[in-house]
Structure formats: C-alpha cells, structure tokens
C-alpha atoms as a PDB file:
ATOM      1  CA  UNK A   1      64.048 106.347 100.888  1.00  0.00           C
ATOM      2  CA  UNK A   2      65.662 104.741 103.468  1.00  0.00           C
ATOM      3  CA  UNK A   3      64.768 104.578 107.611  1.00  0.00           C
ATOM      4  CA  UNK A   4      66.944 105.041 109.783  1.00  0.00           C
ATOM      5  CA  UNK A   5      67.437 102.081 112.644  1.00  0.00           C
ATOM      6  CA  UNK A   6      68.303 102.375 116.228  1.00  0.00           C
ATOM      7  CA  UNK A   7      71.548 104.268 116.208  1.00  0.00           C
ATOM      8  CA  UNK A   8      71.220 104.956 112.411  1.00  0.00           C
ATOM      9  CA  UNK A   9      71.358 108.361 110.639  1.00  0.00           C
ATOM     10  CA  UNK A  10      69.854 109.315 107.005  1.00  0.00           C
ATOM     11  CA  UNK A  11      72.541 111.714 105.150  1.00  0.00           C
ATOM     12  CA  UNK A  12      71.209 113.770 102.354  1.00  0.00           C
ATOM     13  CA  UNK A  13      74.210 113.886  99.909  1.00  0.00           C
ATOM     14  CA  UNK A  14      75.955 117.310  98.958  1.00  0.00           C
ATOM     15  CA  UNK A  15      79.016 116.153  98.260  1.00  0.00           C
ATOM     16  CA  UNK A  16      80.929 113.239  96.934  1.00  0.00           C
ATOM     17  CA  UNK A  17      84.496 112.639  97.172  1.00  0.00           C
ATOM     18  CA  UNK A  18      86.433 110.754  94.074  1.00  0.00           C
ATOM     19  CA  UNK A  19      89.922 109.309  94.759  1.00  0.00           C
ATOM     20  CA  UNK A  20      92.440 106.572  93.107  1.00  0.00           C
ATOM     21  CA  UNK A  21      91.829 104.089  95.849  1.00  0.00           C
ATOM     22  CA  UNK A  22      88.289 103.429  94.392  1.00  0.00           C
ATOM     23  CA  UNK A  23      89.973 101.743  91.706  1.00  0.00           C
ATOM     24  CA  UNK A  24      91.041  98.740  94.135  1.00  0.00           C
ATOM     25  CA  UNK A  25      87.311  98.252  94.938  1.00  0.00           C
ATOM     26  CA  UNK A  26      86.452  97.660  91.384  1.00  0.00           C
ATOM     27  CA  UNK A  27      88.886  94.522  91.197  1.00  0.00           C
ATOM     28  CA  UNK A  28      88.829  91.181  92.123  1.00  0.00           C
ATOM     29  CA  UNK A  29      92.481  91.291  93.484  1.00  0.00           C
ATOM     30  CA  UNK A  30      93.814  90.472  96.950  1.00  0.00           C
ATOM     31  CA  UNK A  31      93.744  94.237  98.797  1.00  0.00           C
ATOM     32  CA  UNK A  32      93.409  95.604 102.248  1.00  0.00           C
ATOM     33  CA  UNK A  33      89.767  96.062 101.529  1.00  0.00           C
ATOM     34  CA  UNK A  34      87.012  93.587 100.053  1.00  0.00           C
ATOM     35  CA  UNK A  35      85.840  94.900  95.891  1.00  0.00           C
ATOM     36  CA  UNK A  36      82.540  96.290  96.026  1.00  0.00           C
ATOM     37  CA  UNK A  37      80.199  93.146  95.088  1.00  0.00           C
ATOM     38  CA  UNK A  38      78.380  93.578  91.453  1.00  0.00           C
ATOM     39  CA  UNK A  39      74.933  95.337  91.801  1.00  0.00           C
ATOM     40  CA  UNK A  40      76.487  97.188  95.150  1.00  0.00           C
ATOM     41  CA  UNK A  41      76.364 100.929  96.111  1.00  0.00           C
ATOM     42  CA  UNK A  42      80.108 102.285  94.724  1.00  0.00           C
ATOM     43  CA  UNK A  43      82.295 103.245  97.948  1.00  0.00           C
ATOM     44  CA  UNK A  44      82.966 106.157  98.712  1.00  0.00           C
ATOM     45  CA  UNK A  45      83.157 109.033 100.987  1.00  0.00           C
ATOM     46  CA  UNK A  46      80.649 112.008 101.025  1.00  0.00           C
ATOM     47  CA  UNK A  47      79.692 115.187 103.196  1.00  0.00           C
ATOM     48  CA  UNK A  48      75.882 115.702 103.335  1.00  0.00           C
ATOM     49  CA  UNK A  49      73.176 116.742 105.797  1.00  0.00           C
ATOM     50  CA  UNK A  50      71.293 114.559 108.711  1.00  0.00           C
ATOM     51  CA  UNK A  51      67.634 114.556 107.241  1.00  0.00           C
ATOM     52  CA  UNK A  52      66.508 111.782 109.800  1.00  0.00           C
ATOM     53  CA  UNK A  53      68.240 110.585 113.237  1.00  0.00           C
ATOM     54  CA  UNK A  54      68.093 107.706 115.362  1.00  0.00           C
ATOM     55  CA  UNK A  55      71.213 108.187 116.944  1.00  0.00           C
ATOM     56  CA  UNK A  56      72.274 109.989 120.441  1.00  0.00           C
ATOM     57  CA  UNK A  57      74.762 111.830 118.897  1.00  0.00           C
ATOM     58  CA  UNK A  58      73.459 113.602 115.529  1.00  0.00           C
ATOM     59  CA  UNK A  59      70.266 115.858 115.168  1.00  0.00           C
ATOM     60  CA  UNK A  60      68.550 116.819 112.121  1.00  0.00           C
ATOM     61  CA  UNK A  61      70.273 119.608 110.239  1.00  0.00           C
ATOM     62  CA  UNK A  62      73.884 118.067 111.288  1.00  0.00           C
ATOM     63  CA  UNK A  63      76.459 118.569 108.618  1.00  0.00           C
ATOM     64  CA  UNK A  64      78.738 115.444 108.442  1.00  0.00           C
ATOM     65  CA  UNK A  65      81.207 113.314 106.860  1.00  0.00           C
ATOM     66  CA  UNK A  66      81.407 109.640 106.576  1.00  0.00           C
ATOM     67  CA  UNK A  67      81.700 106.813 103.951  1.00  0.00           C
ATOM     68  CA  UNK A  68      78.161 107.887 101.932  1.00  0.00           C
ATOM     69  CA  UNK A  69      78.552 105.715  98.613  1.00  0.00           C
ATOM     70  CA  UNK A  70      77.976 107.084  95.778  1.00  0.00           C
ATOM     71  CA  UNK A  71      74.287 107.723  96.321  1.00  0.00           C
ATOM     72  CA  UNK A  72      72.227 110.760  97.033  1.00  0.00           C
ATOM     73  CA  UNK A  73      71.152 109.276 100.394  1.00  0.00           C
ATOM     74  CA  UNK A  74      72.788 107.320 102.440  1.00  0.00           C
ATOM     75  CA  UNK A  75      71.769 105.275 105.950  1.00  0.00           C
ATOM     76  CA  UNK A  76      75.222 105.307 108.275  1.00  0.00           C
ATOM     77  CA  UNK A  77      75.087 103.429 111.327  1.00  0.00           C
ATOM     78  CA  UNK A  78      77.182 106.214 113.252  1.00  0.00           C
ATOM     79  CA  UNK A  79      80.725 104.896 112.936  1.00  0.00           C
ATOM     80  CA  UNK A  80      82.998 107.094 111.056  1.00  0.00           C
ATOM     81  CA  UNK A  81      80.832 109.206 110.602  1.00  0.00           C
ATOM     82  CA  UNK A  82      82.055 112.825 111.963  1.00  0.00           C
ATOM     83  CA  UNK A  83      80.447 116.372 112.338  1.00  0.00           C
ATOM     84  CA  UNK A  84      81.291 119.193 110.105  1.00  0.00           C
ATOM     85  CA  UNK A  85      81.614 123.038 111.332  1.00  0.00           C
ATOM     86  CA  UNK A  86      79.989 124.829 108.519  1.00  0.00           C
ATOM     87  CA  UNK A  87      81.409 128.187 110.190  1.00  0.00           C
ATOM     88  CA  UNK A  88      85.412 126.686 109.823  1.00  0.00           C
ATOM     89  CA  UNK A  89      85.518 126.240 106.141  1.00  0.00           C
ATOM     90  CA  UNK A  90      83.249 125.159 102.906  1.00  0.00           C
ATOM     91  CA  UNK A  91      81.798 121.764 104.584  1.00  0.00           C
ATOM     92  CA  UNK A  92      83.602 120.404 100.798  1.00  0.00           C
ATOM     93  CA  UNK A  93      86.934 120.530 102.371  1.00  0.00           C
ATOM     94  CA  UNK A  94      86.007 117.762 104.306  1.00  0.00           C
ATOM     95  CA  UNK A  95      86.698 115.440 101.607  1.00  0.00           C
ATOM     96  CA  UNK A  96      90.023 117.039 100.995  1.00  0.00           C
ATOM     97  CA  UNK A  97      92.461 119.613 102.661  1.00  0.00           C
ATOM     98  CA  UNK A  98      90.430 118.683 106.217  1.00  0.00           C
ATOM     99  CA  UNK A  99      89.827 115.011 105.524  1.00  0.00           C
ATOM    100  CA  UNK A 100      91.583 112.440 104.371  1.00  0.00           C
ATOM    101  CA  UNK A 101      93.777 113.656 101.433  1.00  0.00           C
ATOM    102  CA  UNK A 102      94.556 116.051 103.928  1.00  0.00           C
ATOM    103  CA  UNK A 103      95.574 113.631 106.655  1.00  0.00           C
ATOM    104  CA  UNK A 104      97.547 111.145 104.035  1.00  0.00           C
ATOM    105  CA  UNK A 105      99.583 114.060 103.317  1.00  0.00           C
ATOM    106  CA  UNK A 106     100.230 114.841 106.886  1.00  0.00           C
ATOM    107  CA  UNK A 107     101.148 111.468 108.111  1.00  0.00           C
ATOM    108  CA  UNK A 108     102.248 110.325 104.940  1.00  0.00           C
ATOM    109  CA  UNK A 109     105.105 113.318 105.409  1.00  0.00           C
ATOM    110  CA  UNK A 110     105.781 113.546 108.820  1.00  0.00           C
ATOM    111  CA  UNK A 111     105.109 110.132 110.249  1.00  0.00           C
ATOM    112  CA  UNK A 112     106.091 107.857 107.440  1.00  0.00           C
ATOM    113  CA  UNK A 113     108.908 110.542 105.585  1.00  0.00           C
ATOM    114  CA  UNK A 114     109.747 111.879 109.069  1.00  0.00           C
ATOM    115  CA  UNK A 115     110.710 114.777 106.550  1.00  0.00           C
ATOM    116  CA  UNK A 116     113.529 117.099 108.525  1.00  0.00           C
ATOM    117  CA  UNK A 117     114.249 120.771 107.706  1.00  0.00           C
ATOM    118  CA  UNK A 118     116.576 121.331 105.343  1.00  0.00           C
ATOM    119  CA  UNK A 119     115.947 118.378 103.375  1.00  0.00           C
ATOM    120  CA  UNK A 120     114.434 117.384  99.867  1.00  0.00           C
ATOM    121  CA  UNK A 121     111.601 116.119  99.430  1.00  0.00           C
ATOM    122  CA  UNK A 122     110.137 115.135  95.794  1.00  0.00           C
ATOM    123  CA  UNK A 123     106.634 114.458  95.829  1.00  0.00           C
ATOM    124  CA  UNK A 124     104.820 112.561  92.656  1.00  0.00           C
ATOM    125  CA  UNK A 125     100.969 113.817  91.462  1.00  0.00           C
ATOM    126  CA  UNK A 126     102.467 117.048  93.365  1.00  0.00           C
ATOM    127  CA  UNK A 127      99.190 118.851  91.840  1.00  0.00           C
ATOM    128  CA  UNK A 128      96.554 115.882  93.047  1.00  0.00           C
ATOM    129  CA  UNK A 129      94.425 116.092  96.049  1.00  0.00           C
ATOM    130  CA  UNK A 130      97.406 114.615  98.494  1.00  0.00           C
ATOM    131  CA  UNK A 131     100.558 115.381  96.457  1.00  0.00           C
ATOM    132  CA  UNK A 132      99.726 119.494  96.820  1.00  0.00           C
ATOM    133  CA  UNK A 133      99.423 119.163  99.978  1.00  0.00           C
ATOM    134  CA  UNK A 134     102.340 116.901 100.889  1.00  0.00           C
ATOM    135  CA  UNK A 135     104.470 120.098  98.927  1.00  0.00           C
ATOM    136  CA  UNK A 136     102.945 123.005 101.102  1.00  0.00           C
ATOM    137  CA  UNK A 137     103.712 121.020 104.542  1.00  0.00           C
ATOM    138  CA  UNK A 138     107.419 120.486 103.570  1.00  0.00           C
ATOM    139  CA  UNK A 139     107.926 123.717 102.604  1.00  0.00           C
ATOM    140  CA  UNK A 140     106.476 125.257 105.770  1.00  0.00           C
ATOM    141  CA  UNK A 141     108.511 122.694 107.767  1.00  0.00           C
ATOM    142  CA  UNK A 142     111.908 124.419 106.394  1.00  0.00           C
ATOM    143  CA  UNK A 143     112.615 121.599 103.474  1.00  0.00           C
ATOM    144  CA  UNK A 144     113.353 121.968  99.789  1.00  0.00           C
ATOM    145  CA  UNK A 145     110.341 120.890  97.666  1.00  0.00           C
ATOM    146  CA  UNK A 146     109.721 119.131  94.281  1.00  0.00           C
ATOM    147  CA  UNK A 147     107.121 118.101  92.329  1.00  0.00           C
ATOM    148  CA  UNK A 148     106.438 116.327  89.524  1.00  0.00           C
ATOM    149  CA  UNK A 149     103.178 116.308  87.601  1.00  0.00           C
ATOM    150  CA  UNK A 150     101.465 116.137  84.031  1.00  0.00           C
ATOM    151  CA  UNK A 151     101.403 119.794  82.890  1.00  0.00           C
ATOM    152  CA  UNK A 152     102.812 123.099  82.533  1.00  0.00           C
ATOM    153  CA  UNK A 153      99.766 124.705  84.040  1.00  0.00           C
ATOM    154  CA  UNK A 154      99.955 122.137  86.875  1.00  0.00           C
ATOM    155  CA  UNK A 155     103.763 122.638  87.549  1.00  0.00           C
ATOM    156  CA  UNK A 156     102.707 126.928  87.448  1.00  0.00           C
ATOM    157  CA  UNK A 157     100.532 126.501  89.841  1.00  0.00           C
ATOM    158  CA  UNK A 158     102.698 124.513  92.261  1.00  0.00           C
ATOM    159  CA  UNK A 159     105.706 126.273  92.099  1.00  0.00           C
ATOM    160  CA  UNK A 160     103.336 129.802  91.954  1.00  0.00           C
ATOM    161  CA  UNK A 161     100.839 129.630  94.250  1.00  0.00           C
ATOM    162  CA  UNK A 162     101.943 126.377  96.846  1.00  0.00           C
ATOM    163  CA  UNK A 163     105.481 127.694  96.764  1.00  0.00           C
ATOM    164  CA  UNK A 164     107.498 124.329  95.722  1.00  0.00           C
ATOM    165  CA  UNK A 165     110.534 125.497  94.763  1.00  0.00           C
ATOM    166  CA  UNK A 166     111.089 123.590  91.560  1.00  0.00           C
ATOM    167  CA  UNK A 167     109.426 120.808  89.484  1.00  0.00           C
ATOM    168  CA  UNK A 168     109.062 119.119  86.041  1.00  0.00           C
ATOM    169  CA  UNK A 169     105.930 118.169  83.711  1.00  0.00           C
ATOM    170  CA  UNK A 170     106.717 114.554  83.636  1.00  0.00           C
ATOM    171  CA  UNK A 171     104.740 114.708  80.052  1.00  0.00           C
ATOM    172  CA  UNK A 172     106.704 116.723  78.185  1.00  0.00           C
ATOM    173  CA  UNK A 173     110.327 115.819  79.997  1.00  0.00           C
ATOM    174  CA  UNK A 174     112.413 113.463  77.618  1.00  0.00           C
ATOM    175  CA  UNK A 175     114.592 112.018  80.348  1.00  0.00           C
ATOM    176  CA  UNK A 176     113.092 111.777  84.174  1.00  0.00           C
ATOM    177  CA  UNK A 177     116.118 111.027  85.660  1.00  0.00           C
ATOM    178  CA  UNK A 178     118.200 113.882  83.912  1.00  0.00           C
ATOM    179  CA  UNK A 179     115.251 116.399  85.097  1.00  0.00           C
ATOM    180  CA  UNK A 180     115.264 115.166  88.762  1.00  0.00           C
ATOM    181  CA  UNK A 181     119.325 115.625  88.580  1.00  0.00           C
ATOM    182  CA  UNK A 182     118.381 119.366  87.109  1.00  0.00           C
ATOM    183  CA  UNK A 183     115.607 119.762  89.865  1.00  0.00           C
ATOM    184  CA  UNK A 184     117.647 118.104  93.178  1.00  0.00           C
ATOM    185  CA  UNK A 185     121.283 118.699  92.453  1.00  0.00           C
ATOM    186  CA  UNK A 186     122.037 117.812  96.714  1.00  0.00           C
ATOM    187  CA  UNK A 187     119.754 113.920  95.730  1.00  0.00           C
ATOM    188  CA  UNK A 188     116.608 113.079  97.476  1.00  0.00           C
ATOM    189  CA  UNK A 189     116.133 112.961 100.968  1.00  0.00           C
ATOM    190  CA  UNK A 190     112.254 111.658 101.117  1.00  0.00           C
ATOM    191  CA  UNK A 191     109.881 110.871  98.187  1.00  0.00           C
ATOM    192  CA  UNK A 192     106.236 111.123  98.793  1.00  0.00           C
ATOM    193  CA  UNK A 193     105.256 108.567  96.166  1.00  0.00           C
ATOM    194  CA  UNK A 194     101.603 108.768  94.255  1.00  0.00           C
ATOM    195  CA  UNK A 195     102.596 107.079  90.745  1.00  0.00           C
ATOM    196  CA  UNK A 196     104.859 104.742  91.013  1.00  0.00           C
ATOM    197  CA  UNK A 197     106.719 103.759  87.427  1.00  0.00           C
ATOM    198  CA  UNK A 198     108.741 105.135  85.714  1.00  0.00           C
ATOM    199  CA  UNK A 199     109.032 108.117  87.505  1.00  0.00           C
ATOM    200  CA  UNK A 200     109.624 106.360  90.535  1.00  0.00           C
ATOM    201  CA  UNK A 201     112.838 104.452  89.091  1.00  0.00           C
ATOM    202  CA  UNK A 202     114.099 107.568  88.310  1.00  0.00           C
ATOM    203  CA  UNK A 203     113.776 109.127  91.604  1.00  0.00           C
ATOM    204  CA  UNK A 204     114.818 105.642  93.368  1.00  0.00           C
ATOM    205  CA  UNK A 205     118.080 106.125  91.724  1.00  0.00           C
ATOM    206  CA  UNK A 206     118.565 109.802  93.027  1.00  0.00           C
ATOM    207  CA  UNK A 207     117.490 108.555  96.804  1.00  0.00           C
ATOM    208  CA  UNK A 208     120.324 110.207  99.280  1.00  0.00           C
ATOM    209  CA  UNK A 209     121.701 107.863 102.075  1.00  0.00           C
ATOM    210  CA  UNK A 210     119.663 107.286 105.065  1.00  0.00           C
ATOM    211  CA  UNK A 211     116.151 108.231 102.750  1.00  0.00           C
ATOM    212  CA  UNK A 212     112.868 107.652 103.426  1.00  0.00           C
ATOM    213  CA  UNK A 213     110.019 106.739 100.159  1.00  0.00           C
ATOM    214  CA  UNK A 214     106.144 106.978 101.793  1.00  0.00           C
ATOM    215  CA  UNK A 215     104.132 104.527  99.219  1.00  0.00           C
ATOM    216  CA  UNK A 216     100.683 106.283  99.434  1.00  0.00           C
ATOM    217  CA  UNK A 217      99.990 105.302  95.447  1.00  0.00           C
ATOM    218  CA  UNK A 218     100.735 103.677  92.814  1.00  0.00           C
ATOM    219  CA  UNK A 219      97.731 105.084  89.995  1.00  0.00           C
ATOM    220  CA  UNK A 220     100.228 104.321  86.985  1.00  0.00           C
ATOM    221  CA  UNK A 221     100.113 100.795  87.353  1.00  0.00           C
ATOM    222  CA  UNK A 222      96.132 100.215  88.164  1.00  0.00           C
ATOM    223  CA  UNK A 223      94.837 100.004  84.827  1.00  0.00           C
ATOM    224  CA  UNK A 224      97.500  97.875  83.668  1.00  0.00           C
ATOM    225  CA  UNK A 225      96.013  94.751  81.793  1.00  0.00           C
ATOM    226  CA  UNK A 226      99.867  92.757  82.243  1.00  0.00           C
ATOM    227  CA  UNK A 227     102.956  93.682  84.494  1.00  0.00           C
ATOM    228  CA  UNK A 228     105.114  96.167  83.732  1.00  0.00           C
ATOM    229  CA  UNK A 229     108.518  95.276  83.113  1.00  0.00           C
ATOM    230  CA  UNK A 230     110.737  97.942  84.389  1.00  0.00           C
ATOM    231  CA  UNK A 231     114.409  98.357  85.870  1.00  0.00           C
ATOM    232  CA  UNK A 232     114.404  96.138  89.268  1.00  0.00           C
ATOM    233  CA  UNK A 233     116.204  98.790  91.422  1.00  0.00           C
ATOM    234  CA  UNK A 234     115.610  97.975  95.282  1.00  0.00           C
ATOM    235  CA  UNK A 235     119.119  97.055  95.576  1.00  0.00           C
ATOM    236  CA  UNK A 236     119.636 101.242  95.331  1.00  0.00           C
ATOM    237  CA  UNK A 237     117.605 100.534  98.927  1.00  0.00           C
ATOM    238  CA  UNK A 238     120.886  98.537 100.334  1.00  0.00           C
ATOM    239  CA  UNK A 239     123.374 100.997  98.802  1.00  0.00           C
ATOM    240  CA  UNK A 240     121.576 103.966 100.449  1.00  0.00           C
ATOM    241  CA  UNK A 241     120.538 102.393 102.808  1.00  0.00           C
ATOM    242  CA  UNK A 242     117.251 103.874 102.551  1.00  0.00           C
ATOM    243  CA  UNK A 243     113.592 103.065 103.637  1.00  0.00           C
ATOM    244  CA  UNK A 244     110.227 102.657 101.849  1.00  0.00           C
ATOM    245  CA  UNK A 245     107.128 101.885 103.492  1.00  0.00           C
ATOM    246  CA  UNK A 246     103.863 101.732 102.036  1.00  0.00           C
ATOM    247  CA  UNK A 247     101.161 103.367 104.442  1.00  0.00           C
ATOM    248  CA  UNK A 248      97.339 103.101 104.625  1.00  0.00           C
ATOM    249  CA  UNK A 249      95.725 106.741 106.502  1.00  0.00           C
ATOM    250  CA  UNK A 250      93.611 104.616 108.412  1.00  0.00           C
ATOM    251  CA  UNK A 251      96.673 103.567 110.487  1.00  0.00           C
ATOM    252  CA  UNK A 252      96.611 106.700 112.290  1.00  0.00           C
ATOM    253  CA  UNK A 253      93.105 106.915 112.871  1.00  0.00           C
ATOM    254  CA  UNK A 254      93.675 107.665 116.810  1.00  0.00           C
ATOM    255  CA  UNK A 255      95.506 110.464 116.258  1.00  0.00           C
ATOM    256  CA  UNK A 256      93.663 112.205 113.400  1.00  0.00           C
ATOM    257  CA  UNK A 257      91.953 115.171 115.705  1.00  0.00           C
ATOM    258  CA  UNK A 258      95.688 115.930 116.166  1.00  0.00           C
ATOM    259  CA  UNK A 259      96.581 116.607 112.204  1.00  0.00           C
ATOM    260  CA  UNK A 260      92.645 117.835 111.387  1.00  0.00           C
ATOM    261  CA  UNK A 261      93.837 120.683 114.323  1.00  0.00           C
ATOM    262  CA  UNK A 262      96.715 121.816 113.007  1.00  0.00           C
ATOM    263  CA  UNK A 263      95.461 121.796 109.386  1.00  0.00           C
ATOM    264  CA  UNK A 264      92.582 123.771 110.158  1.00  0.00           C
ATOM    265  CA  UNK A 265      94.879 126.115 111.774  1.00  0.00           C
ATOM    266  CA  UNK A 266      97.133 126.260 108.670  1.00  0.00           C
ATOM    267  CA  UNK A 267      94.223 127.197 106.479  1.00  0.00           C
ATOM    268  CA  UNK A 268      92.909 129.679 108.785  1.00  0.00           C
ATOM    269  CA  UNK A 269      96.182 131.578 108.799  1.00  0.00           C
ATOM    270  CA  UNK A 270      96.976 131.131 105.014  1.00  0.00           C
ATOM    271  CA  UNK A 271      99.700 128.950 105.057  1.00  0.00           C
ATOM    272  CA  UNK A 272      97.897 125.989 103.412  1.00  0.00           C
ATOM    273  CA  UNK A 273      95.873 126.523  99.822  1.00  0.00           C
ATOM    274  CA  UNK A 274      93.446 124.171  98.368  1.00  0.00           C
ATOM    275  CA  UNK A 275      92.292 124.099  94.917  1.00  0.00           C
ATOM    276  CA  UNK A 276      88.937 121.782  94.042  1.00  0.00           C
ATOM    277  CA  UNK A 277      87.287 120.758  91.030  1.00  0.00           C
ATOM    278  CA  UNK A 278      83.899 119.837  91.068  1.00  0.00           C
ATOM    279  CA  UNK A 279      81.740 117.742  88.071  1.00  0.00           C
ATOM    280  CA  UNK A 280      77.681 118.819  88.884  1.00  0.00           C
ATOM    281  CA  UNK A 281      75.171 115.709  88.956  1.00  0.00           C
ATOM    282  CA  UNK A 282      75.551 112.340  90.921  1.00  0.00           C
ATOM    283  CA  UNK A 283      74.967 110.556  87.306  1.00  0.00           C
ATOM    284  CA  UNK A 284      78.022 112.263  86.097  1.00  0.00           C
ATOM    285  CA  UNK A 285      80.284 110.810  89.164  1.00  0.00           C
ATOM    286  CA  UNK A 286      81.562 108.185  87.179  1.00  0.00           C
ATOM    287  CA  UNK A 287      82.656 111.114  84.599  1.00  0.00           C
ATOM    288  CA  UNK A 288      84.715 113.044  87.329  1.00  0.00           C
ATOM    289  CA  UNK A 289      86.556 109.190  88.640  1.00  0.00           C
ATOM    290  CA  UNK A 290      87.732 108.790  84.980  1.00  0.00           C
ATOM    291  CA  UNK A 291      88.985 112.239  85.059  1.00  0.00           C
ATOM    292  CA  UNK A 292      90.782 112.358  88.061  1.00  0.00           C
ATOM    293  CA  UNK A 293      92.078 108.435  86.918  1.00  0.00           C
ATOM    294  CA  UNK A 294      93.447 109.871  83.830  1.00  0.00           C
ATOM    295  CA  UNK A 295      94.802 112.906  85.653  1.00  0.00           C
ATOM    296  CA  UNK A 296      92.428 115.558  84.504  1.00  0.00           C
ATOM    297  CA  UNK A 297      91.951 117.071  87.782  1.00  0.00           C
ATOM    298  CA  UNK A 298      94.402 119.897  89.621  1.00  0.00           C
ATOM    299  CA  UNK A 299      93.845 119.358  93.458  1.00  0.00           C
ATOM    300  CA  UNK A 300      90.582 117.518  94.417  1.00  0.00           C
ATOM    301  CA  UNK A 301      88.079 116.360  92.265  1.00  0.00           C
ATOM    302  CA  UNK A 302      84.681 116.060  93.675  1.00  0.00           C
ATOM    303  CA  UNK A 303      80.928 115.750  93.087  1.00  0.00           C
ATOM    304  CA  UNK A 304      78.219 117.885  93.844  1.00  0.00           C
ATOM    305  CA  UNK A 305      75.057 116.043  94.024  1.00  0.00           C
ATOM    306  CA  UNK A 306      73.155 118.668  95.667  1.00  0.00           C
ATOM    307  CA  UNK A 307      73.089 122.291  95.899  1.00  0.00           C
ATOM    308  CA  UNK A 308      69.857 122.298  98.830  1.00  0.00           C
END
C-alpha cells in the first residue's frame, strides 16, 4: 500500500475509465504525450475514494476524480485531481457525461465546430462515449443531427432515445457517400470526427462551404500495422473553403467549470442521456479497452474495480 507524502492523497479505486486515447500511450510514436514506459502503471483516469490524506484540500471519505492508473490504489499528488458530489449524479459519470468525454463533446462542438442553429452536423462513433454526446448538444442547440455508427441497435438508440434525426450503420451501408447524400440532402455544415477513414472521405466530400471538421479521433487508423492508402481529398478544404482542426480537451482546461455547469444542468433537467457499460474486476480492464477498441461498447465503457 502506498503513503501518502506531504500534499499527497491515497485514492481507493471504484471506478476506471477506458478510452481510445490509451492506445497512443502504448506506442512508441511521436504524440502529445510520452508512451507509458514497459513495467509502468497503464494511464488512465479513475473516480475512487480518499482512504489517506496529506493534503489541505481533501479529507478522508472524499469522492474524487483524477488520473488513477489502472490500479486499485492510487497515490495523486493533488493536481488534477477534483472532488465529486455524490448527491449530483452516480460519482461514475465523472468519467463520462460530467468529465472529459463530456467536455470533448462540448468544446469539441461549440468551440472548435462553432456549430450554429439550423445547421448539420454529422458526428462519427455517434453511439461512443463523446460522439452521443456531441449529437444531443446539437440537437438542443437548434441543428440537424447525424450519426454514423457500427449497428442497427446503435443507430436505434441514437435516433430513439438521443433524438438525432437520422443516421446510418456504417457496417452494413454499401456506399458511405451515397448514405450521407440520403442522410444530409442540404451537405454538411460541421463534422465532429471520431474515426477518421473511410468514412471521413466520404463526409469530406459532402462538407458545405464555409464548414468546420473538429478532429477529436482517429480510432480506425490506430491499429494499423502500414498506412492506409486512401483518396487524398484536402483540396475539397480549398473548394469549400472549409476548416479542420484537430483539438486536444486539455486546451480548455481554464474554462472547464463553465461546460461541467451547464452539463450538470442538462442532465438534471433531462435534456442530456447517458448510457454506460461497465466490465466488473480491475484484471478484466484490459478486456473492456479491447472492447471499446473494437467498438463493442454503446456510450461509455468503464471498469468497476470496487463495489465498497
């Protein structure tokens, strides 16, 4: 068991939060953030309970949410590290619809999109952790919504319960560009982009004038062992002249009590719904990242690791 330092806290692990980013961390390749060295506790982020403190600001019994590992305890020296209101939610949300799948959608839409009523916005993984949540927040800001994802049950639930007013199982569709044409008949405004591919061709070569693509993922390409070779299509970027941007949520740290507020607001009047799927047992965590890698998850996939 670990100690805690000065300014430390020990987190007993409830649970643990699985996402496509992770896969980054297991490569040697160039990225925004250094691999996880071999022998080293996996990355991750986790909601759990302060069992020991040694800093000012948490007590014992403190529910909280900070980069854990994928561990059942975990010593945090305090920075990103946040306190959970048990009372405002299941403290599990905190790894999605109020943390940061939640605030990649937000930002993602309405900083990086700047999505505008009235528009269309197609969103990629539309039943993932980020990409159901990216649908729900255009629709409530007055837009027409899209999604595209792996399976009829996926696309029911979207277009059912989330509202999205169309979208296609990209599994079963023979053509993705003749679906998006069937889907968006007025072109694409914004694309909230999760997959990248071939599905993103297609929906480059819909993009209206003046629109806007938010790269948040790419989780087609990561297991890819040489390049895909594909259509080379940002010259449509020069014809529309249209924008794409990849983003990083961590960009708009400062502001992130600002989009926890309002989403926390949205859930407590019903106008944002969550779905989770959670795999029991810290040794089966690596079970639930091939999963949700391979697509087997509708909305967020997490871990319990304990039930205390």
């Amino acid at each position: 068991m670990p100690e805690p330092g000065e300014g430390e806290v020990v987190v007993k692990v409830m649970f643990l939060s699985v996402d496509p980013y992770m896969r980054g961390r297991m490569s040697e390749a160039k990225s925004y953030a250094a691999p996880v060295e071999i022998g080293g506790v996996m990355t991750g982020g986790g909601v759990g309970q302060v069992v020991a403190s040694r800093h000012p600001k948490y007590s014992e019994g403190d529910i909280v949410e900070g980069m854990t590992g994928w561990q059942e305890y975990a010593c945090l020296n305090g920075r990103g590290v946040r306190k959970i209101d048990p009372a405002l939610a299941p403290v599990s949300t905190a790894l999605g619809v109020l943390g940061m799948p939640g605030l990649t959608a937000y930002f993602g839409l309405f900083d990086v999109c700047a999505a505008k009523a009235g528009e269309t916005v197609v969103v990629s993984g539309a039943a993932g952790a980020v990409g159901s949540l990216v649908g729900q927040m255009a629709k409530m800001h007055g837009c027409r919504t899209v999604g595209i994802a792996g399976g009829d049950d996926k696309i029911a639930w979207i277009t059912g319960e989330l509202g999205f007013d169309a979208g296609f199982n990209y599994k079963t569709s023979g053509n993705y560009r003749e679906s998006l044409k069937a889907q968006c008949p007025d072109g694409v405004d914004c694309y909230f982009d999760n997959v990248g591919g071939p599905i993103s061709d297609a929906v480059l070569m819909q993009i209206n004038l003046r629109g806007r693509i938010a790269i948040c993922g790419q989780i087609s390409q990561y297991n890819l062992e040489k390049p895909e070779m594909g259509p080379r299509l940002l010259g449509q970027l020069i014809v529309k002249r249209a924008r794409m941007e990849g983003f990083l949520v961590l960009d708009y740290a400062e502001r992130f009590r600002e989009a926890l507020t309002q989403m926390a607001q949205w859930l407590r009047e019903g106008k944002l719904k969550y779905r989770e799927q959670v795999e029991e047992g810290l040794e089966n965590t690596p079970r639930a990242f091939l999963n949700m890698m391979r697509g087997g998850n509708t909305g967020k996939q997490l871990v319990r690791v304990s039930r205390d």
